[in-house]
N, C-alpha and C. Protein backbone atom coordinates (compact mmCIF):
# COMPACT_ATOMS: atom_id res chain seq x y z
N UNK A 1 0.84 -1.18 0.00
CA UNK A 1 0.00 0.00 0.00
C UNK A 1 0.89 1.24 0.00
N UNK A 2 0.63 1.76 -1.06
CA UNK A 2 1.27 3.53 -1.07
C UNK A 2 0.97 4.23 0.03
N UNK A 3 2.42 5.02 0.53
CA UNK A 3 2.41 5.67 1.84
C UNK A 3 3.69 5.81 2.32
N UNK A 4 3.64 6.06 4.03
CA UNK A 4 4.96 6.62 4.54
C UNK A 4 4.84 6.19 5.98
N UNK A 5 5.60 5.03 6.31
CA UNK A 5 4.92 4.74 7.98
C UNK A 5 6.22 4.84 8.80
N UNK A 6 6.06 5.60 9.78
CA UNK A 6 7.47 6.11 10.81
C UNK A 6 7.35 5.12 11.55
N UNK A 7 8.96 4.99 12.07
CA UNK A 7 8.99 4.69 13.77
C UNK A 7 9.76 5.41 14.50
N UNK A 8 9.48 5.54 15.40
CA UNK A 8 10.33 6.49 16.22
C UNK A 8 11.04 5.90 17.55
N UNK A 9 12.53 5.82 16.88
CA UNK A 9 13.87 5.05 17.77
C UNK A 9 14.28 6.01 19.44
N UNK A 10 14.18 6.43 18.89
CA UNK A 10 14.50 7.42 20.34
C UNK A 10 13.75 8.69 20.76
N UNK A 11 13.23 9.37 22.03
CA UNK A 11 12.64 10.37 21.94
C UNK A 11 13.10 11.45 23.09
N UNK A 12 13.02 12.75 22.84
CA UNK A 12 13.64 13.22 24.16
C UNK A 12 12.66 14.35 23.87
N UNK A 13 12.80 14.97 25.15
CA UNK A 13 11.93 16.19 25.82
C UNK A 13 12.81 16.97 25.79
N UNK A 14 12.63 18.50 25.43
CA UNK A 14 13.02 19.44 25.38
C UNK A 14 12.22 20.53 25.98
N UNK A 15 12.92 22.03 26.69
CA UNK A 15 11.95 22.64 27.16
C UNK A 15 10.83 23.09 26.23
N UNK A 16 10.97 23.20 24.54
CA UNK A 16 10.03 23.73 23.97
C UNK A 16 9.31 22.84 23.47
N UNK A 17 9.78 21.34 23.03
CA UNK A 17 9.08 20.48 22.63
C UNK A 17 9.76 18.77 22.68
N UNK A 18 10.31 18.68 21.31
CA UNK A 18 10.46 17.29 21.67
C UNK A 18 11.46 16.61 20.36
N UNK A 19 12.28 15.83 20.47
CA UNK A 19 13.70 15.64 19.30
C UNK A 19 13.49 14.22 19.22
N UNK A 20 13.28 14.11 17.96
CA UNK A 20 12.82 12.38 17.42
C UNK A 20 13.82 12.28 17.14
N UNK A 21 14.58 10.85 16.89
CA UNK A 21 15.61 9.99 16.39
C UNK A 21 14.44 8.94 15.34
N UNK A 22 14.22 9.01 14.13
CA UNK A 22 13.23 8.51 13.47
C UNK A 22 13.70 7.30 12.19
N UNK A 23 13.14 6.96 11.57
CA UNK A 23 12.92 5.65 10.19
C UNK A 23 12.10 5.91 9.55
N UNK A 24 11.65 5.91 8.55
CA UNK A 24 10.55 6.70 7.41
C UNK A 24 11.11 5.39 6.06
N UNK A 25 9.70 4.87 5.91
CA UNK A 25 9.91 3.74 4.80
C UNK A 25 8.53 4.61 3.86
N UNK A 26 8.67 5.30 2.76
CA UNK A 26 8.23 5.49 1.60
C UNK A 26 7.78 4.81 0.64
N UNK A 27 6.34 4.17 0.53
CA UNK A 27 6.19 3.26 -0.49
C UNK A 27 5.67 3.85 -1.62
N UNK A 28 5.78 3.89 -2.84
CA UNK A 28 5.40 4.47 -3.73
C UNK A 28 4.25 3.21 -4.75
N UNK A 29 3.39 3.81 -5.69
CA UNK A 29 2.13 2.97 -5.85
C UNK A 29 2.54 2.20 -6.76
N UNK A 30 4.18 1.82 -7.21
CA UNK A 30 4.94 1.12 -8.24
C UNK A 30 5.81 0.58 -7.35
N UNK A 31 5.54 -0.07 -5.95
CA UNK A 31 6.11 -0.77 -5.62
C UNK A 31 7.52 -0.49 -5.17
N UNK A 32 8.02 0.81 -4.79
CA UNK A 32 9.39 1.64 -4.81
C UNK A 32 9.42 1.64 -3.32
N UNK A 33 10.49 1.73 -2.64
CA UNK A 33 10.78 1.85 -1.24
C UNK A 33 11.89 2.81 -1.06
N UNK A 34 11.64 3.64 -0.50
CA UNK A 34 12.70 4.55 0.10
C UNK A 34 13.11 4.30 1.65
N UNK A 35 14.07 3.77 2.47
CA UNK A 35 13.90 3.98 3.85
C UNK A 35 15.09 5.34 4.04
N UNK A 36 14.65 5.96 5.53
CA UNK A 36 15.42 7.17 5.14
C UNK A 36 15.43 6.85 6.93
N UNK A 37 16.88 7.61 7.35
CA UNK A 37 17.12 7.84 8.81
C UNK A 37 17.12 9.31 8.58
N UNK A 38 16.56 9.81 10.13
CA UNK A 38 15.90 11.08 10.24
C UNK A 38 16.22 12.06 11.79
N UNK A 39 16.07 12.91 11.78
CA UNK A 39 15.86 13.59 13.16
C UNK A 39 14.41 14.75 12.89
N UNK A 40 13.61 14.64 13.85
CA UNK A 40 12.60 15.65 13.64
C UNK A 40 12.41 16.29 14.97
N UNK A 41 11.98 17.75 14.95
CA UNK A 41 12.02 18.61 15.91
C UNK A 41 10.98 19.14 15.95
N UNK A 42 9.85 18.82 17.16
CA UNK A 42 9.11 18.80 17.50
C UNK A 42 8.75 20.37 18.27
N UNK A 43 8.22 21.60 18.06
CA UNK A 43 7.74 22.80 19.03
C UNK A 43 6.60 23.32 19.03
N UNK A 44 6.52 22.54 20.85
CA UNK A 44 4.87 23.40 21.36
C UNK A 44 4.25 24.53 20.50
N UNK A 45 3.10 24.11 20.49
CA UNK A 45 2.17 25.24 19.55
C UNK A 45 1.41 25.96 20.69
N UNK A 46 1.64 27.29 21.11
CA UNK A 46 0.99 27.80 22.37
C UNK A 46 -0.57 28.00 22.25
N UNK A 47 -1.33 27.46 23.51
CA UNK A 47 -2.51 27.14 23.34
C UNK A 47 -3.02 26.22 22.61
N UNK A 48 -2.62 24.95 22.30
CA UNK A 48 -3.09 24.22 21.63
C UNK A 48 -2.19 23.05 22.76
N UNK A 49 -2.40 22.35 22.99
CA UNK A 49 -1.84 21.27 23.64
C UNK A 49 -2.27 19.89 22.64
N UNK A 50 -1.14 19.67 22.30
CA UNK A 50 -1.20 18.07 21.76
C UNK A 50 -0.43 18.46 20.11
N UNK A 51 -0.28 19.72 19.51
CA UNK A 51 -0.30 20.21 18.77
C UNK A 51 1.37 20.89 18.44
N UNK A 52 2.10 20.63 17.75
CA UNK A 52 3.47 20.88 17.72
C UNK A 52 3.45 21.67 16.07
N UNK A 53 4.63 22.50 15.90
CA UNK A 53 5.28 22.65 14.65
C UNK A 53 6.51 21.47 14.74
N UNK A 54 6.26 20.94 13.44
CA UNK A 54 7.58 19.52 12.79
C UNK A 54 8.34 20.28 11.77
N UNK A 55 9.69 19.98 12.06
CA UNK A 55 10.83 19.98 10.94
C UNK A 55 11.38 18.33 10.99
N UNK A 56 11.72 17.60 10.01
CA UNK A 56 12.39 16.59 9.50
C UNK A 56 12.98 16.50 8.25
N UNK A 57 14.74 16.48 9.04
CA UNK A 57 15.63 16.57 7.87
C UNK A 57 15.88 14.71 7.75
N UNK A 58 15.40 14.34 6.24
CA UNK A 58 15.61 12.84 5.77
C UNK A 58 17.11 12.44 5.26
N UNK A 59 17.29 11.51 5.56
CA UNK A 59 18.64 10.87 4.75
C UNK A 59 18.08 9.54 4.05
N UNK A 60 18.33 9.15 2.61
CA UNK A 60 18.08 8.18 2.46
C UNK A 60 19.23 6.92 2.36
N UNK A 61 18.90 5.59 2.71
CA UNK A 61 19.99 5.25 3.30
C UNK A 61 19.77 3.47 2.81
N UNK A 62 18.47 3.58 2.26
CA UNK A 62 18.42 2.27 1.34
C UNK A 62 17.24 2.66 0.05
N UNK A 63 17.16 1.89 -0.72
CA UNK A 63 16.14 2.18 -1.63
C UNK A 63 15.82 0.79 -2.63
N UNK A 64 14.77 0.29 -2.56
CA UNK A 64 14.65 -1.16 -3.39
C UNK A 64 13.20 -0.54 -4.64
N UNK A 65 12.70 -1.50 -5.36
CA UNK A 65 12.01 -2.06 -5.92
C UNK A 65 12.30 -0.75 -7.39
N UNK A 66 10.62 -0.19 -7.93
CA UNK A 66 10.88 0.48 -8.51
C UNK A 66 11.90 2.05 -8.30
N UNK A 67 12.43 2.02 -7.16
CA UNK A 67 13.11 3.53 -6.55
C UNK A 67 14.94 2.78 -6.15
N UNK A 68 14.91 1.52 -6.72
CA UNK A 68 15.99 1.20 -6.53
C UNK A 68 17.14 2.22 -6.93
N UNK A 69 18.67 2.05 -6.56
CA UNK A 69 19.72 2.91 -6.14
C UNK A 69 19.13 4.16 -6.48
N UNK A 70 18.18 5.12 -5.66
CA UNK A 70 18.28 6.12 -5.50
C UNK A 70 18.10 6.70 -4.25
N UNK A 71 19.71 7.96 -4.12
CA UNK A 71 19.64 8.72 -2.60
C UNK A 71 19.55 9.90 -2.68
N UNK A 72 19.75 10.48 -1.57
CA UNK A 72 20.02 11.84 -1.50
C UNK A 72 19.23 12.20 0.31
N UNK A 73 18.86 13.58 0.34
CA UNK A 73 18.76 14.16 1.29
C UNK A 73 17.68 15.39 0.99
N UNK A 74 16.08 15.13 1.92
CA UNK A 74 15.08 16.00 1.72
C UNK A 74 14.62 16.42 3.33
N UNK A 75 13.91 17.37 3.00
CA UNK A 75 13.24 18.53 4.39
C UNK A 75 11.40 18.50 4.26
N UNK A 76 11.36 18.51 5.62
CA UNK A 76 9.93 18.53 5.52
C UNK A 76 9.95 19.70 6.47
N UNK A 77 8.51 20.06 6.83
CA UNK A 77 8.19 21.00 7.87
C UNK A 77 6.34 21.36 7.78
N UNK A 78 6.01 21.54 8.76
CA UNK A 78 4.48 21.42 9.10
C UNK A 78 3.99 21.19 10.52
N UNK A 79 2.89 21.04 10.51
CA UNK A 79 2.30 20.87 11.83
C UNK A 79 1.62 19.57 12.51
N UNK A 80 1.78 19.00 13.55
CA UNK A 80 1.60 17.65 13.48
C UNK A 80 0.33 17.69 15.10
N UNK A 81 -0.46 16.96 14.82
CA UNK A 81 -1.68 17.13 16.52
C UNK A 81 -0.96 15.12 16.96
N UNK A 82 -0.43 15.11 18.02
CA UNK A 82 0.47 13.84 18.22
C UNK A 82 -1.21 13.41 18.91
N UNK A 83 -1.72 13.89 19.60
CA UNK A 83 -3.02 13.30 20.26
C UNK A 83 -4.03 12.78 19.20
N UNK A 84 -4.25 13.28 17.98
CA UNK A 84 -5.14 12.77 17.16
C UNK A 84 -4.27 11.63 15.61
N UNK A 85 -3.02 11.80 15.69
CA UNK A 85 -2.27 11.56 14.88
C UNK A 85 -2.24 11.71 13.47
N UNK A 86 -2.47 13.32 13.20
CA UNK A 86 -3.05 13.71 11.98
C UNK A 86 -1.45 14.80 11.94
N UNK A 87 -1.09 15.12 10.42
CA UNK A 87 -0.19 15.54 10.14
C UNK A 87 -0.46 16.64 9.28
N UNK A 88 0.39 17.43 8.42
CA UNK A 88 0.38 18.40 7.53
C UNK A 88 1.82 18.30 7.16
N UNK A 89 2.52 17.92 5.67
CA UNK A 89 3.81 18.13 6.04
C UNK A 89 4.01 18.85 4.73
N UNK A 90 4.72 19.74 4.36
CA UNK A 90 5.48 19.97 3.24
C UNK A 90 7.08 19.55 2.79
N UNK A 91 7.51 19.51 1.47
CA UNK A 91 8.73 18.59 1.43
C UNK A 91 9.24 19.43 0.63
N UNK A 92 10.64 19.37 0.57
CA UNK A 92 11.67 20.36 -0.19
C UNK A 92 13.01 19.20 -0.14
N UNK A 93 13.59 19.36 -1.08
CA UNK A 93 15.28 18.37 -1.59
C UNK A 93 15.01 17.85 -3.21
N UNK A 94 16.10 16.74 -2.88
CA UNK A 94 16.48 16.18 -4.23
C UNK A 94 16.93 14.81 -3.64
N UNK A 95 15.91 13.78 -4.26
CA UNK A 95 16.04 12.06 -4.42
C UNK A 95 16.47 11.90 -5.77
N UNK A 96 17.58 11.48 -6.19
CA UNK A 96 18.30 10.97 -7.54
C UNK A 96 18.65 9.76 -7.75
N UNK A 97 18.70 9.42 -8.76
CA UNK A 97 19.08 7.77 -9.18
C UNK A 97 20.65 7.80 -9.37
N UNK A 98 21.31 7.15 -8.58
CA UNK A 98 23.24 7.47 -8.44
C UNK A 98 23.56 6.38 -9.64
């Protein structure tokens, strides 16, 4: 199934929010896999509790099927509600075939 399903390896608290150590596997609807190691930075959204601004800088660090040998390094950033687990992300970089 086309999509993007995280896990999150490590987590720490910060006074403003919160610093993921992350995994991001990218499936594309041709069967393509991207896995990418990550850090994302999590900051309180005031008055909103449950509710953060996300930055995640990606590394890609394997890639099989139709997305085979391709790497590189992309940025996201958006707003994430961790209580309802609903996201918003926008993406910026360059994934290339080496």
């Amino acid at each position: 199934m086309p999509g993007a399903h995280a896990l999150v390896k490590e987590q720490t608290e910060t006074k403003t929010g919160l610093i993921l150590d992350m995994e991001h596997h990218f499936i594309s609807d041709s069967n393509g896999v991207l896995k990418t190691q990550d850090k994302a930075v999590l900051t309180k959204t005031p008055n909103k509790p449950g509710s953060y601004m996300i930055e995640i800088q990606y590394h890609v660090v394997d890639s099989r099927g139709t997305l085979a040998d391709y790497r590189g390094d992309f940025h996201s950033f958006g707003l994430i509600k961790l209580d309802k687990g609903q996201v918003i992300l926008r993406y910026t970089g360059e994934v290339c075939k080496t």
